[in-house]
C-alpha atoms as a PDB file:
ATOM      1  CA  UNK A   1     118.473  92.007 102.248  1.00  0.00           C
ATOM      2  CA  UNK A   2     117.059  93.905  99.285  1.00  0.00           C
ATOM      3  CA  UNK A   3     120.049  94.733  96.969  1.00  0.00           C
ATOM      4  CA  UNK A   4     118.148  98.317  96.340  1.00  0.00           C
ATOM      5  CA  UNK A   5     118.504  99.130 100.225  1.00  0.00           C
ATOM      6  CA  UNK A   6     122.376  99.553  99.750  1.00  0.00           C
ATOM      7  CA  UNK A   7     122.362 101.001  96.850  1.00  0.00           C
ATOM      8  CA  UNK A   8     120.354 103.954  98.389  1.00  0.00           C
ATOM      9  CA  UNK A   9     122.315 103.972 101.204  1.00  0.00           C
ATOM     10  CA  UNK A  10     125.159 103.915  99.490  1.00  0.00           C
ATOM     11  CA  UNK A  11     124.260 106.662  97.572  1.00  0.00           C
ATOM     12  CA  UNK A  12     122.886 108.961 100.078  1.00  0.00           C
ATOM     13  CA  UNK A  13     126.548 108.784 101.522  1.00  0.00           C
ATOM     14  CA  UNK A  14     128.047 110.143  98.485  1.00  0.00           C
ATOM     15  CA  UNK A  15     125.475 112.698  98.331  1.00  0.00           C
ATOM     16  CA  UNK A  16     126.435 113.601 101.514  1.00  0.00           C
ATOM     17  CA  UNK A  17     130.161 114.002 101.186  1.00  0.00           C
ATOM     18  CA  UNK A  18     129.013 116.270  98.281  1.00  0.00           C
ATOM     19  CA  UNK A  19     127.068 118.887 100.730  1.00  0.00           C
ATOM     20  CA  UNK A  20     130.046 118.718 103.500  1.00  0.00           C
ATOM     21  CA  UNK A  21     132.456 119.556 100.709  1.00  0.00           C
ATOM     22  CA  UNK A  22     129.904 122.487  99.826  1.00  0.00           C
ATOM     23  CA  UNK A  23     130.033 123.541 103.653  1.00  0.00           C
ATOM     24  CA  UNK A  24     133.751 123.469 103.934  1.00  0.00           C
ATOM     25  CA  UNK A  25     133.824 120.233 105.733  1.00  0.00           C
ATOM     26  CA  UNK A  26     135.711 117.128 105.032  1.00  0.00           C
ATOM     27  CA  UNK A  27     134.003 114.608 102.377  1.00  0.00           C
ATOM     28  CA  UNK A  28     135.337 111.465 103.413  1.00  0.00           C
ATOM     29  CA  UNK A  29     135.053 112.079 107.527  1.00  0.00           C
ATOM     30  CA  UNK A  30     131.083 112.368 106.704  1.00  0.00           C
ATOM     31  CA  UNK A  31     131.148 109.544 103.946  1.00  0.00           C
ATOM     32  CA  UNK A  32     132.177 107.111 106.131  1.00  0.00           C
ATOM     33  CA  UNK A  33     129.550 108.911 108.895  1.00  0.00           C
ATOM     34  CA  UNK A  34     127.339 108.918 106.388  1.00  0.00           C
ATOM     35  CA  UNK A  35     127.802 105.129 106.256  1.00  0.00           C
ATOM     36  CA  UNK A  36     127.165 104.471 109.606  1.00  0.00           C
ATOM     37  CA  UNK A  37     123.957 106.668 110.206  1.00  0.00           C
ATOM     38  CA  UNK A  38     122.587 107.640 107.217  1.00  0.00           C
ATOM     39  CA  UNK A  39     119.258 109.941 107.239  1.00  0.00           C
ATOM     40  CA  UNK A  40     120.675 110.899 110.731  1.00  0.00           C
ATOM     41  CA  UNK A  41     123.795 112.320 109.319  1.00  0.00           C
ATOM     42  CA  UNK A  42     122.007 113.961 106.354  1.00  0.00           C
ATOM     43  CA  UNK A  43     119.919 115.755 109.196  1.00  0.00           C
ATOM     44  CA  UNK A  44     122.906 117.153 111.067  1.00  0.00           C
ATOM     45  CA  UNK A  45     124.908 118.533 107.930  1.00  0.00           C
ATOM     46  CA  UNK A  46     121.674 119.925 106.720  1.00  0.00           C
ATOM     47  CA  UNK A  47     121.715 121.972 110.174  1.00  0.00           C
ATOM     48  CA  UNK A  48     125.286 122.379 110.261  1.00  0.00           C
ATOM     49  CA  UNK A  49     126.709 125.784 109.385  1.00  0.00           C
ATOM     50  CA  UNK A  50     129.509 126.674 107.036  1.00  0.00           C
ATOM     51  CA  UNK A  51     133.032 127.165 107.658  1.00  0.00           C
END
């Protein structure tokens, strides 16, 4: 596979454990989420309220 394709991903999960931090929520939990689903877990913390 196309070395670019985890980078992104890669980086989209660190993004993400950014915004979860920002919404009170646990980093690494939706890191590792983040790793499994990607855009899918981006969607539900975007719609996710904070604590």
């Amino acid at each position: 596979m196309n070395e670019g394709y985890f980078v992104g991903w890669g980086t989209l999960a660190l993004i993400n454990a950014v915004l979860a931090q920002g919404k009170n929520r646990s980093g690494f939990n939706w890191f590792l989420l983040s790793l499994l689903l990607g855009p899918v877990a981006t969607f539900f913390l975007a719609l996710s309220d904070k604590r």
